[in-house]
C-alpha atoms as a PDB file:
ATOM      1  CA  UNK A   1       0.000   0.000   0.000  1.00  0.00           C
ATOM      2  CA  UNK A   2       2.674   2.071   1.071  1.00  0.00           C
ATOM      3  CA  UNK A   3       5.074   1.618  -2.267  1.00  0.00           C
ATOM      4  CA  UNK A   4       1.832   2.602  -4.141  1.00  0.00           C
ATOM      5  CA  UNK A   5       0.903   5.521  -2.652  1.00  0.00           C
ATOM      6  CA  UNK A   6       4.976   6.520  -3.242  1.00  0.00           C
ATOM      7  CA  UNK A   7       3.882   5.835  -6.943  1.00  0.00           C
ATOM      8  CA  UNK A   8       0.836   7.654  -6.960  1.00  0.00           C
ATOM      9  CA  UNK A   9       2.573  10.577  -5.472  1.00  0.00           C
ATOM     10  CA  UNK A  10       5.774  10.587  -8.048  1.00  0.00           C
ATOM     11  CA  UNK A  11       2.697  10.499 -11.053  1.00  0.00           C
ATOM     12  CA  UNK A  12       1.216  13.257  -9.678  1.00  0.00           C
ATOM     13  CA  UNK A  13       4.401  15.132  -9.219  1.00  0.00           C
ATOM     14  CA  UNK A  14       5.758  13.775 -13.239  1.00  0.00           C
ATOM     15  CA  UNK A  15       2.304  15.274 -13.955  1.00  0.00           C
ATOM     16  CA  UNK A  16       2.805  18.885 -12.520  1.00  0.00           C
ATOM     17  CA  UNK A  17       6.052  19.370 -13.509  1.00  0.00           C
ATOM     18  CA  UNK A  18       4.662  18.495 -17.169  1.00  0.00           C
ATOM     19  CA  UNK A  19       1.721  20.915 -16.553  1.00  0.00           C
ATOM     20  CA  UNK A  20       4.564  23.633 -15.060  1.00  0.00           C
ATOM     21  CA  UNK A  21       6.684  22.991 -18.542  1.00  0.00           C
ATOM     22  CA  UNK A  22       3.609  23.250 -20.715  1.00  0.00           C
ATOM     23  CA  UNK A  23       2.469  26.257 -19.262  1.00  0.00           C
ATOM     24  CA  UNK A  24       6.428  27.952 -19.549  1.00  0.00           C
ATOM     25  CA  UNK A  25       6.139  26.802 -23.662  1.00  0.00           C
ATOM     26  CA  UNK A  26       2.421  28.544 -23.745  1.00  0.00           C
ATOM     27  CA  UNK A  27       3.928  31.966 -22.595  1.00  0.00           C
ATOM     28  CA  UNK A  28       6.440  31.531 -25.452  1.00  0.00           C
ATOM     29  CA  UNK A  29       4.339  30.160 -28.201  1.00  0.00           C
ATOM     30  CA  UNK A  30       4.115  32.851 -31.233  1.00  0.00           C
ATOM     31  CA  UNK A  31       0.653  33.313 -32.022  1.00  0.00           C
ATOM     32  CA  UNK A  32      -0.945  35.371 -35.840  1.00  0.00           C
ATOM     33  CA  UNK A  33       2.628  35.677 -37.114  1.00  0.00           C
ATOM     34  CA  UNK A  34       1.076  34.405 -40.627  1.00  0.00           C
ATOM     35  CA  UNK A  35       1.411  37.744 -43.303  1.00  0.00           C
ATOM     36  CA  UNK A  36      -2.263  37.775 -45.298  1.00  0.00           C
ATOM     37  CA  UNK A  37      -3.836  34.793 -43.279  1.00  0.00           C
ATOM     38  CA  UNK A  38      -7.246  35.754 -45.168  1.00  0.00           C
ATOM     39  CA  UNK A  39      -5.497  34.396 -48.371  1.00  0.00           C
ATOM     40  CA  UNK A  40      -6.712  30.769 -48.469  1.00  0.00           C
ATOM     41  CA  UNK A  41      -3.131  28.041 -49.120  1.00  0.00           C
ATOM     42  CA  UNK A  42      -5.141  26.728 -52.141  1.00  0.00           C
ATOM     43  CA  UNK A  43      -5.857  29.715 -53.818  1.00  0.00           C
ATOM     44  CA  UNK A  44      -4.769  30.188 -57.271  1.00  0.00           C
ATOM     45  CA  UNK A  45      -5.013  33.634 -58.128  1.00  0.00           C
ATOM     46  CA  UNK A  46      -6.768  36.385 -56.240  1.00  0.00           C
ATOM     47  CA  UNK A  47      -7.481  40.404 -57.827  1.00  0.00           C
ATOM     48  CA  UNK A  48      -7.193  42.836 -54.986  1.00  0.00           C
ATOM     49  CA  UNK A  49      -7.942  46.563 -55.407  1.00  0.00           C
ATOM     50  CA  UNK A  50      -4.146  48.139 -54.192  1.00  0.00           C
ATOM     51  CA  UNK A  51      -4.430  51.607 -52.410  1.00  0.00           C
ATOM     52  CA  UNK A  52      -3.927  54.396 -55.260  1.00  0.00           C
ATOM     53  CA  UNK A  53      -0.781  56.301 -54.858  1.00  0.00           C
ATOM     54  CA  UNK A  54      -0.637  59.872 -54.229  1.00  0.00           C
ATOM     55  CA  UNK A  55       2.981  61.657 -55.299  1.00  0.00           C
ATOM     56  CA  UNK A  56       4.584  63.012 -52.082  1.00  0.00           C
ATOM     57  CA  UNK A  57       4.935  66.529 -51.970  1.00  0.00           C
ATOM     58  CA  UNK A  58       8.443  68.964 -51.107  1.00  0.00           C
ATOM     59  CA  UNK A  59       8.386  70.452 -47.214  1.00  0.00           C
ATOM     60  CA  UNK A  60      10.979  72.512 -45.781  1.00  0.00           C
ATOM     61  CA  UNK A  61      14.387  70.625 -44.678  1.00  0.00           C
ATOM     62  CA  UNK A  62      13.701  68.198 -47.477  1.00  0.00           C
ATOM     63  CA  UNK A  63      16.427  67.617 -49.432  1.00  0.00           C
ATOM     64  CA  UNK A  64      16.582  67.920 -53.056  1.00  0.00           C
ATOM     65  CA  UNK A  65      19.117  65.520 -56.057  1.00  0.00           C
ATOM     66  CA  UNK A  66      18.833  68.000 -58.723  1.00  0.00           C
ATOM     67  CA  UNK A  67      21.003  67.869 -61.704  1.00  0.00           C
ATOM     68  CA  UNK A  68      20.743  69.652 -65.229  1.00  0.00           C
ATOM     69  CA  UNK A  69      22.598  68.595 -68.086  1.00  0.00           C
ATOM     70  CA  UNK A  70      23.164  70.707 -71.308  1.00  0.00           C
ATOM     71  CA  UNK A  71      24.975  69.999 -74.540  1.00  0.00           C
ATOM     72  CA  UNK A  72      27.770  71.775 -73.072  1.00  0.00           C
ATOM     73  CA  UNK A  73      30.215  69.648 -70.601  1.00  0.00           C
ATOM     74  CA  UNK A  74      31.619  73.500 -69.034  1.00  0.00           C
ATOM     75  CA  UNK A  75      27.727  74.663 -68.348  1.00  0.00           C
ATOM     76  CA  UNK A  76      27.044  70.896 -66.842  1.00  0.00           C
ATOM     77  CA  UNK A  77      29.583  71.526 -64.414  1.00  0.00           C
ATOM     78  CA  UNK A  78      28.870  75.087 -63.790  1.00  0.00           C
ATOM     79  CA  UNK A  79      25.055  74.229 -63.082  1.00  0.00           C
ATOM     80  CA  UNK A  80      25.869  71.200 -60.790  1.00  0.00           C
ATOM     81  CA  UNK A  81      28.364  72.744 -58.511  1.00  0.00           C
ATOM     82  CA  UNK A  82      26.611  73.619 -55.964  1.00  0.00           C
ATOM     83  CA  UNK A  83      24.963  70.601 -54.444  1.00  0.00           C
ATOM     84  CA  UNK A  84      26.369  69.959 -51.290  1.00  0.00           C
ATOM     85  CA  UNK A  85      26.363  66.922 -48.842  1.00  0.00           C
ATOM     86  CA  UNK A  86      23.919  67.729 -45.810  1.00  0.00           C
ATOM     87  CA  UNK A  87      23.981  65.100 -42.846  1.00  0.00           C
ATOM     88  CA  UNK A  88      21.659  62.909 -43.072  1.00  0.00           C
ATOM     89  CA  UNK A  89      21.037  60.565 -39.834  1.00  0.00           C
ATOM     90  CA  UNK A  90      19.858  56.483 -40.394  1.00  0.00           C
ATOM     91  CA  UNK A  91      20.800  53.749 -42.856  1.00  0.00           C
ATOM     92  CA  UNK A  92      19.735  53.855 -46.562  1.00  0.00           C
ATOM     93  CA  UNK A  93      18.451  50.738 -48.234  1.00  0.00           C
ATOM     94  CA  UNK A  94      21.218  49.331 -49.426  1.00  0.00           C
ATOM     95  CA  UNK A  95      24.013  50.655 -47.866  1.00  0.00           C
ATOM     96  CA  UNK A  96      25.067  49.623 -44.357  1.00  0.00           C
ATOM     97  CA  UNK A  97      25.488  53.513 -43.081  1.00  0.00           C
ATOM     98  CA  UNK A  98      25.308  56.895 -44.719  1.00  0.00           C
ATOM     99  CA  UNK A  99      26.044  60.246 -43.145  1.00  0.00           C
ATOM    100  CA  UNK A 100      25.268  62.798 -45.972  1.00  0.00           C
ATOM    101  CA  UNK A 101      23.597  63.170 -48.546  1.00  0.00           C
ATOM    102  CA  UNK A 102      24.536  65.386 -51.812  1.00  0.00           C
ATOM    103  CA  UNK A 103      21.750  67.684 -52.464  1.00  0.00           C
ATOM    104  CA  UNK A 104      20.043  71.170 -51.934  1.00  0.00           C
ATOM    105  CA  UNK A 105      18.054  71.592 -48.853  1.00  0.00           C
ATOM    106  CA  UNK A 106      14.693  73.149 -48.712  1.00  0.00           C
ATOM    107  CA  UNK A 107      14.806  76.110 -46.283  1.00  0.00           C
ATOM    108  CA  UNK A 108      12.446  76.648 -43.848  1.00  0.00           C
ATOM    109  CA  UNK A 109      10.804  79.153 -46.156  1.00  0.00           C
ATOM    110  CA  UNK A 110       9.917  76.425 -48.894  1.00  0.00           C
ATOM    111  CA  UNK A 111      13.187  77.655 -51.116  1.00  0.00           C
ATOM    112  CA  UNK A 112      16.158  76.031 -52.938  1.00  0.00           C
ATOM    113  CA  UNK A 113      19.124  78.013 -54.344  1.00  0.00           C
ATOM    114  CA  UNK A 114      20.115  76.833 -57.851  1.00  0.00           C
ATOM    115  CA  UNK A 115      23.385  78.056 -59.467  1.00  0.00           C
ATOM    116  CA  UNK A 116      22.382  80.313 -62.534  1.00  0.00           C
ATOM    117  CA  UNK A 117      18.515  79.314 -62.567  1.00  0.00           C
ATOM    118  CA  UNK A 118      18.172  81.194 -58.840  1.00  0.00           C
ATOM    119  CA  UNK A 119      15.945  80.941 -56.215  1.00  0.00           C
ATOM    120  CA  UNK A 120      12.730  78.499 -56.403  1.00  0.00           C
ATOM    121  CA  UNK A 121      10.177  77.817 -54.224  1.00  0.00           C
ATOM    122  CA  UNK A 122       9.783  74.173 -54.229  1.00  0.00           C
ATOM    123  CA  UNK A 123       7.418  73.536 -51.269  1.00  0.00           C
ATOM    124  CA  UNK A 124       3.934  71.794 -51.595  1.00  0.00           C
ATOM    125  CA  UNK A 125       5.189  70.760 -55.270  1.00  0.00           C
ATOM    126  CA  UNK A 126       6.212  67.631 -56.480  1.00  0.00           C
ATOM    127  CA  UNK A 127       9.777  66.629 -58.074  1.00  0.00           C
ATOM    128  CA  UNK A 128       8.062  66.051 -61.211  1.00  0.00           C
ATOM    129  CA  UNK A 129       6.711  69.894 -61.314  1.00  0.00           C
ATOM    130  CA  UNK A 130       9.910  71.216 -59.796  1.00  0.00           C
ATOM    131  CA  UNK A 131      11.676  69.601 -62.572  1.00  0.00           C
ATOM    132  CA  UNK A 132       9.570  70.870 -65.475  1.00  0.00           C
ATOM    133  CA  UNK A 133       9.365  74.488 -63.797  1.00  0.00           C
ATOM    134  CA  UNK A 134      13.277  73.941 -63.695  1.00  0.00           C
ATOM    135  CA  UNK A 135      13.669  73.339 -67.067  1.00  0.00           C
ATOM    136  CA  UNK A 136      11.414  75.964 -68.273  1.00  0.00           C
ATOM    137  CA  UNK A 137      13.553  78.351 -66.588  1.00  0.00           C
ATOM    138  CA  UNK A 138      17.090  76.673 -68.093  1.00  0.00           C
ATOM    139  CA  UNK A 139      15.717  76.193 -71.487  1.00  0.00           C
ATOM    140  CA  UNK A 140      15.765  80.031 -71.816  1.00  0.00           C
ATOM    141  CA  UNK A 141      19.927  79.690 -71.547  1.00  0.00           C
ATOM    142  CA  UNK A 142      20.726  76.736 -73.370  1.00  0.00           C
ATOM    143  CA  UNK A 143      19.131  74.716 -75.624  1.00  0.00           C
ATOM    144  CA  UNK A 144      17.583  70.835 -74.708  1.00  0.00           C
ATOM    145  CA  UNK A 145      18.518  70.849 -70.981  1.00  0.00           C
ATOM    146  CA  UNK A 146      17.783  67.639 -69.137  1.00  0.00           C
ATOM    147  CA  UNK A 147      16.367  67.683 -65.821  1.00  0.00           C
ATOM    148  CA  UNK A 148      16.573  65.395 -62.643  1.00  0.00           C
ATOM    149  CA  UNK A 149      14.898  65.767 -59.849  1.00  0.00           C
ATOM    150  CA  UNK A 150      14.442  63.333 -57.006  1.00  0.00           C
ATOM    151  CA  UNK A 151      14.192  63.373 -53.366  1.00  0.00           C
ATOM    152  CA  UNK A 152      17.209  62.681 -51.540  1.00  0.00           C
ATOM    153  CA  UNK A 153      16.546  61.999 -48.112  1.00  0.00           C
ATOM    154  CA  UNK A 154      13.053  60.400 -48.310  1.00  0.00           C
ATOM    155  CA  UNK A 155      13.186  59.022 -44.830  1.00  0.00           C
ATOM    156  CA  UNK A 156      11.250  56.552 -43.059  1.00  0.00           C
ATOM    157  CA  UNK A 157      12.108  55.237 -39.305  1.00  0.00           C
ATOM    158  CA  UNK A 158      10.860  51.554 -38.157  1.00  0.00           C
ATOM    159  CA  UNK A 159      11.225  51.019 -34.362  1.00  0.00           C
ATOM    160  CA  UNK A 160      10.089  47.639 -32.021  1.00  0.00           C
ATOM    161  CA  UNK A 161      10.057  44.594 -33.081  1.00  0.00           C
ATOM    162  CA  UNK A 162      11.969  44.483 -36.219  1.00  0.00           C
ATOM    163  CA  UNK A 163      15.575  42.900 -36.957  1.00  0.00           C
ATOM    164  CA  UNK A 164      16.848  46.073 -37.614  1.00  0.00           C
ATOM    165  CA  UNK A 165      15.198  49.244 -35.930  1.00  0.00           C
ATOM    166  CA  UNK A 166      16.517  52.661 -37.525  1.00  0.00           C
ATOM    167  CA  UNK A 167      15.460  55.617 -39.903  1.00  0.00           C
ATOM    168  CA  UNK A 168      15.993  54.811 -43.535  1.00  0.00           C
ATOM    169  CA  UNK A 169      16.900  56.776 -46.490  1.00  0.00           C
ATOM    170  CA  UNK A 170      14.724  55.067 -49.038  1.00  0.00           C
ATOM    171  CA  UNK A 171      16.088  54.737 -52.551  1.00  0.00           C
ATOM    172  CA  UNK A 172      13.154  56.301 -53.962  1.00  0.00           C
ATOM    173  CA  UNK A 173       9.778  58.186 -53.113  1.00  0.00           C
ATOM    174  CA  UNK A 174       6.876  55.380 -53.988  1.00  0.00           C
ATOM    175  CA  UNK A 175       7.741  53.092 -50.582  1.00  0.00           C
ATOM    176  CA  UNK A 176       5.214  51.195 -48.896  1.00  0.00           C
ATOM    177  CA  UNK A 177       4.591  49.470 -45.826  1.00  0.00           C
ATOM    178  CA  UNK A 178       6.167  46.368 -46.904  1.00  0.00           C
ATOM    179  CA  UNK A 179       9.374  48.285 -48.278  1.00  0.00           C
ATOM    180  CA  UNK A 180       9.945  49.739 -45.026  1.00  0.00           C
ATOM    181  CA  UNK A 181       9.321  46.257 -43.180  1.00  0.00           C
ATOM    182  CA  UNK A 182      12.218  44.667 -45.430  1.00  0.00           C
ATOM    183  CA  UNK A 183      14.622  47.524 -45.393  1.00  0.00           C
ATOM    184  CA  UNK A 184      14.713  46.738 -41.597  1.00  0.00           C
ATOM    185  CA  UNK A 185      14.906  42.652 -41.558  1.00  0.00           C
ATOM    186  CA  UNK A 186      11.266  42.165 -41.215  1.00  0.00           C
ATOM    187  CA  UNK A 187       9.478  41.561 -37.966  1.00  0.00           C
ATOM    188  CA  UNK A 188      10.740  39.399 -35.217  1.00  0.00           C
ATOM    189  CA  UNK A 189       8.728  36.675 -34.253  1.00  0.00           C
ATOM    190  CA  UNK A 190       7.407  38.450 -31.338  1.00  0.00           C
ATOM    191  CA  UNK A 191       6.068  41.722 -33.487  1.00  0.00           C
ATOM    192  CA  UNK A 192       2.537  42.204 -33.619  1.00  0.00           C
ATOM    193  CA  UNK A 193       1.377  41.802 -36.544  1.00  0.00           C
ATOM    194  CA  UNK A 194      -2.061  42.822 -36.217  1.00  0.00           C
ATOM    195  CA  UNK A 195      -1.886  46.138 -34.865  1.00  0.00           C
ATOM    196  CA  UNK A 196       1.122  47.903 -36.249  1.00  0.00           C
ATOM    197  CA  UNK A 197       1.467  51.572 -35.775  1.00  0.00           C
ATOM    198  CA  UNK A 198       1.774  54.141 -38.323  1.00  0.00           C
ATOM    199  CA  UNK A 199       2.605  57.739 -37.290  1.00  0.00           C
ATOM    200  CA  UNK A 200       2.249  60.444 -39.465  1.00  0.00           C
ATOM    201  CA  UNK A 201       2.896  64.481 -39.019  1.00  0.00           C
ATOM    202  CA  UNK A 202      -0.479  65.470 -40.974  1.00  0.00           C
ATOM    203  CA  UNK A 203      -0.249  69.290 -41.270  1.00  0.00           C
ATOM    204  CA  UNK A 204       1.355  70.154 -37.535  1.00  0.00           C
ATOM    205  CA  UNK A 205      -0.452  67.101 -36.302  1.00  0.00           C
ATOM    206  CA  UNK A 206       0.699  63.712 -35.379  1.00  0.00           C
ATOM    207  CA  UNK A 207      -1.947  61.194 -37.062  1.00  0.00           C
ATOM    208  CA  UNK A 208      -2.002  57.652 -35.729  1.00  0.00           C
ATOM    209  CA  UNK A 209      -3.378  54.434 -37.765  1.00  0.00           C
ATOM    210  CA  UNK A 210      -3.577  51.364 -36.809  1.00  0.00           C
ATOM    211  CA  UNK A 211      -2.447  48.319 -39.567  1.00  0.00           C
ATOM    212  CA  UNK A 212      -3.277  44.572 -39.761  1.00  0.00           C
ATOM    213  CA  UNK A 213      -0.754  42.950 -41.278  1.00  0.00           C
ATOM    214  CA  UNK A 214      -2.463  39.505 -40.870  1.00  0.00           C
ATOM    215  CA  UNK A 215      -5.372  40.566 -43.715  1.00  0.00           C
ATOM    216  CA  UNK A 216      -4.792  40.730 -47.346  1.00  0.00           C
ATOM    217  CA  UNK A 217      -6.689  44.367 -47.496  1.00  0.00           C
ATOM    218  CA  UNK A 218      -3.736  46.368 -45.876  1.00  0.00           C
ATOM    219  CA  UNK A 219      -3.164  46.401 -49.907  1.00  0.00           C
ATOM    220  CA  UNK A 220      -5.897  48.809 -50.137  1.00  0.00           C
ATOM    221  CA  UNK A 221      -5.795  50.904 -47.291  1.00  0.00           C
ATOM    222  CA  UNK A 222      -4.966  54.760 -48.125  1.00  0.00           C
ATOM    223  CA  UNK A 223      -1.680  54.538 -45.707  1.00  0.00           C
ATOM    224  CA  UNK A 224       0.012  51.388 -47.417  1.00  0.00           C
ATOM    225  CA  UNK A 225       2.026  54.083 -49.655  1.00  0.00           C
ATOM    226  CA  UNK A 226       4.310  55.650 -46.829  1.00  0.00           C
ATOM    227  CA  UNK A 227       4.910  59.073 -46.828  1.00  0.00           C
ATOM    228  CA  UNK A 228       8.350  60.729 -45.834  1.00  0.00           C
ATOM    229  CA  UNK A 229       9.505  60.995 -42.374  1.00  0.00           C
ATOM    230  CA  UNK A 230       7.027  58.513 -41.390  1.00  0.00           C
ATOM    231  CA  UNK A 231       7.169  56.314 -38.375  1.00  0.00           C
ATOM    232  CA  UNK A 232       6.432  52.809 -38.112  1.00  0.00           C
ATOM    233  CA  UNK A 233       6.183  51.029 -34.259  1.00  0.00           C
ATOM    234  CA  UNK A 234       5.930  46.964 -34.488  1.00  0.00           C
ATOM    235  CA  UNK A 235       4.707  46.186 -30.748  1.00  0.00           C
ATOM    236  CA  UNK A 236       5.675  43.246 -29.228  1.00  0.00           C
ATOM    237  CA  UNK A 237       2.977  40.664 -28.507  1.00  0.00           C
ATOM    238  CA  UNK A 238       2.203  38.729 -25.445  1.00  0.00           C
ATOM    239  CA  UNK A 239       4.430  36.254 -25.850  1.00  0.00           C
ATOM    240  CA  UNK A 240       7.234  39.162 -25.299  1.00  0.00           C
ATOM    241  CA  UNK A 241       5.659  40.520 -22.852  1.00  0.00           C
ATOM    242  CA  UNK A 242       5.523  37.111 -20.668  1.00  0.00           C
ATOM    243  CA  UNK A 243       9.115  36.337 -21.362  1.00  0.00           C
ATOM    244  CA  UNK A 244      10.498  39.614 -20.123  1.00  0.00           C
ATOM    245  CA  UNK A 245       8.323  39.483 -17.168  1.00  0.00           C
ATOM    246  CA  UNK A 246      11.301  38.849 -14.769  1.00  0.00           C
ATOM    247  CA  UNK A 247       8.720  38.313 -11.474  1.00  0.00           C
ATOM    248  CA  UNK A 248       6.777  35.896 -12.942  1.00  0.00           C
ATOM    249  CA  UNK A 249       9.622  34.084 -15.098  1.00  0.00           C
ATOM    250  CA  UNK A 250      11.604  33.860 -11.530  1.00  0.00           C
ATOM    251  CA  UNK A 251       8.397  32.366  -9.888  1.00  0.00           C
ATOM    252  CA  UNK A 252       7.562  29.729 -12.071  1.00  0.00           C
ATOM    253  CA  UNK A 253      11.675  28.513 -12.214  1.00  0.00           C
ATOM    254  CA  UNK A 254      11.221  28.386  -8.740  1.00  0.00           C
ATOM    255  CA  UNK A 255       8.193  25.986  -8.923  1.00  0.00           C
ATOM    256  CA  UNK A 256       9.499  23.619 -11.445  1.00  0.00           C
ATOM    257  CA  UNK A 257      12.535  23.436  -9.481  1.00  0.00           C
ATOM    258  CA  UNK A 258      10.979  22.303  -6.234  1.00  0.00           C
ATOM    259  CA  UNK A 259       9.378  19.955  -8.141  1.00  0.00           C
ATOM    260  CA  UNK A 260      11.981  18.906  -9.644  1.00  0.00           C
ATOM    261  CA  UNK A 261      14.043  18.356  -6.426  1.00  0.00           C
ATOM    262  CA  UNK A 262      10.851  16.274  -4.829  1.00  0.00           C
ATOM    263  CA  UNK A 263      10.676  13.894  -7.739  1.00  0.00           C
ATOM    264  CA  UNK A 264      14.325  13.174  -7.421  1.00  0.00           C
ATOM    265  CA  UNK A 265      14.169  12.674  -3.776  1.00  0.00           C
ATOM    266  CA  UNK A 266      11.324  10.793  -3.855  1.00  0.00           C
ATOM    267  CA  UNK A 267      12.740   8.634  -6.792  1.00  0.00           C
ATOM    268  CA  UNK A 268      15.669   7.500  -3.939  1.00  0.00           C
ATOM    269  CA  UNK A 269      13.956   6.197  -1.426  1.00  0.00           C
ATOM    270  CA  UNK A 270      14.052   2.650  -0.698  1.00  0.00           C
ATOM    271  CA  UNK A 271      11.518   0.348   0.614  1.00  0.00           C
END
């Protein structure tokens, strides 16, 4: 009676310190980390309406790749000496680390300098009209000038639970959500993928939106095309949460440890 009661007790004990490590893998267990979950695994082919894009427009400290080329190598130069490096903080897409960036900054009065053409205001307009307003003005001086213009610090910052948090310089101005996501290493397997923050400065206002990553439509919301100087936060779920919860990490070690020590020194005694 007595040697099965010692059994009975050592398969109750097996079976809490089996509940004890279940419940430890539970807090860990990733949970939604599947991108467009709505998309059925048999599916074919599948039309979905994407978000139209809207051209992002020039503010002030923007800063400005603008180069004009003319059948004459002398006036090239003469044109394009101007543009400066400007520090410029983050990573780019491609490059490791960058720490300027060769262009003309927007003052805070909506204005670039150009050598020759003069003073422009650029603000509120895209590259596109900049550069045909730009080669209005140098088509009056020399004959079938070429115009560039592109932005050159189209920035976008991605923070929490990516691979790589940091601000980006993208490597051109039609990014969206997904770009941003893969310029920094994609989402850890604890980021949220259901509720990811976008934060936008909408006319001297911060505008917040929140972004499911798990449904197929975040192709066709209005904030899948980012926007310069955007932020994007990836919050951690609850399986982060639970593992850096020191208290009750510590109090559950403790518990499978005493239980641990019982079954082994119940395992030694001898009848």
């Amino acid at each position: 009676m007595c040697e099965r009661s010692i059994r009975d007790f050592k398969g109750l004990l097996i079976m809490l310190s089996g509940v004890v490590t279940l419940f430890i893998t539970s807090c860990s267990a990733p949970k939604n980390i599947t991108y467009f979950r709505d998309v059925p695994d048999t599916i074919k082919q599948q039309e979905i309406q994407q978000a139209a894009y809207s051209t992002p427009l020039i503010q002030a400290d923007d800063i400005l790749q603008i180069t004009i080329q003319t059948l004459d190598p002398a006036a090239t130069a003469m044109l394009n000496q101007s543009a400066g490096a400007v520090p410029v903080s983050g990573n780019t897409a491609v490059a490791p680390a960058v720490t300027a960036a060769s262009g003309y900054l927007v003052d805070k009065d909506g204005y670039v300098v150009l050598p020759l053409i003069g003073k422009i205001m650029v603000r509120g307009k895209t590259t596109d009209s900049v550069r045909d307003e730009i080669k209005t003005i140098a088509a009056t001086y020399y004959k079938d000038p070429v115009v560039n213009v592109r932005f050159a610090n189209f920035k976008i910052t991605v923070l929490g639970e990516v691979n790589k948090p940091s601000t980006y310089v993208m490597p051109n101005e039609k990014v969206t959500l997904l770009d941003a996501l893969g310029a920094a290493g994609d989402l850890t397997i604890y980021g949220k993928r259901e509720n990811v923050l976008l934060i936008r400065d909408n006319n001297g206002k911060k505008e917040f939106v929140r972004l499911n990553l798990n449904q197929s439509n975040i192709f066709s919301s209005p904030y899948f095309y980012l926007r310069q100087g955007d932020v994007v936060y990836v919050e951690p779920n609850k399986s982060k949460v639970s593992s850096t919860d020191f208290a009750q990490v510590k109090r559950i070690s403790i518990l499978a440890s005493v239980l641990s020590l019982l079954i082994v020194a119940v395992s030694r005694i001898n009848f």
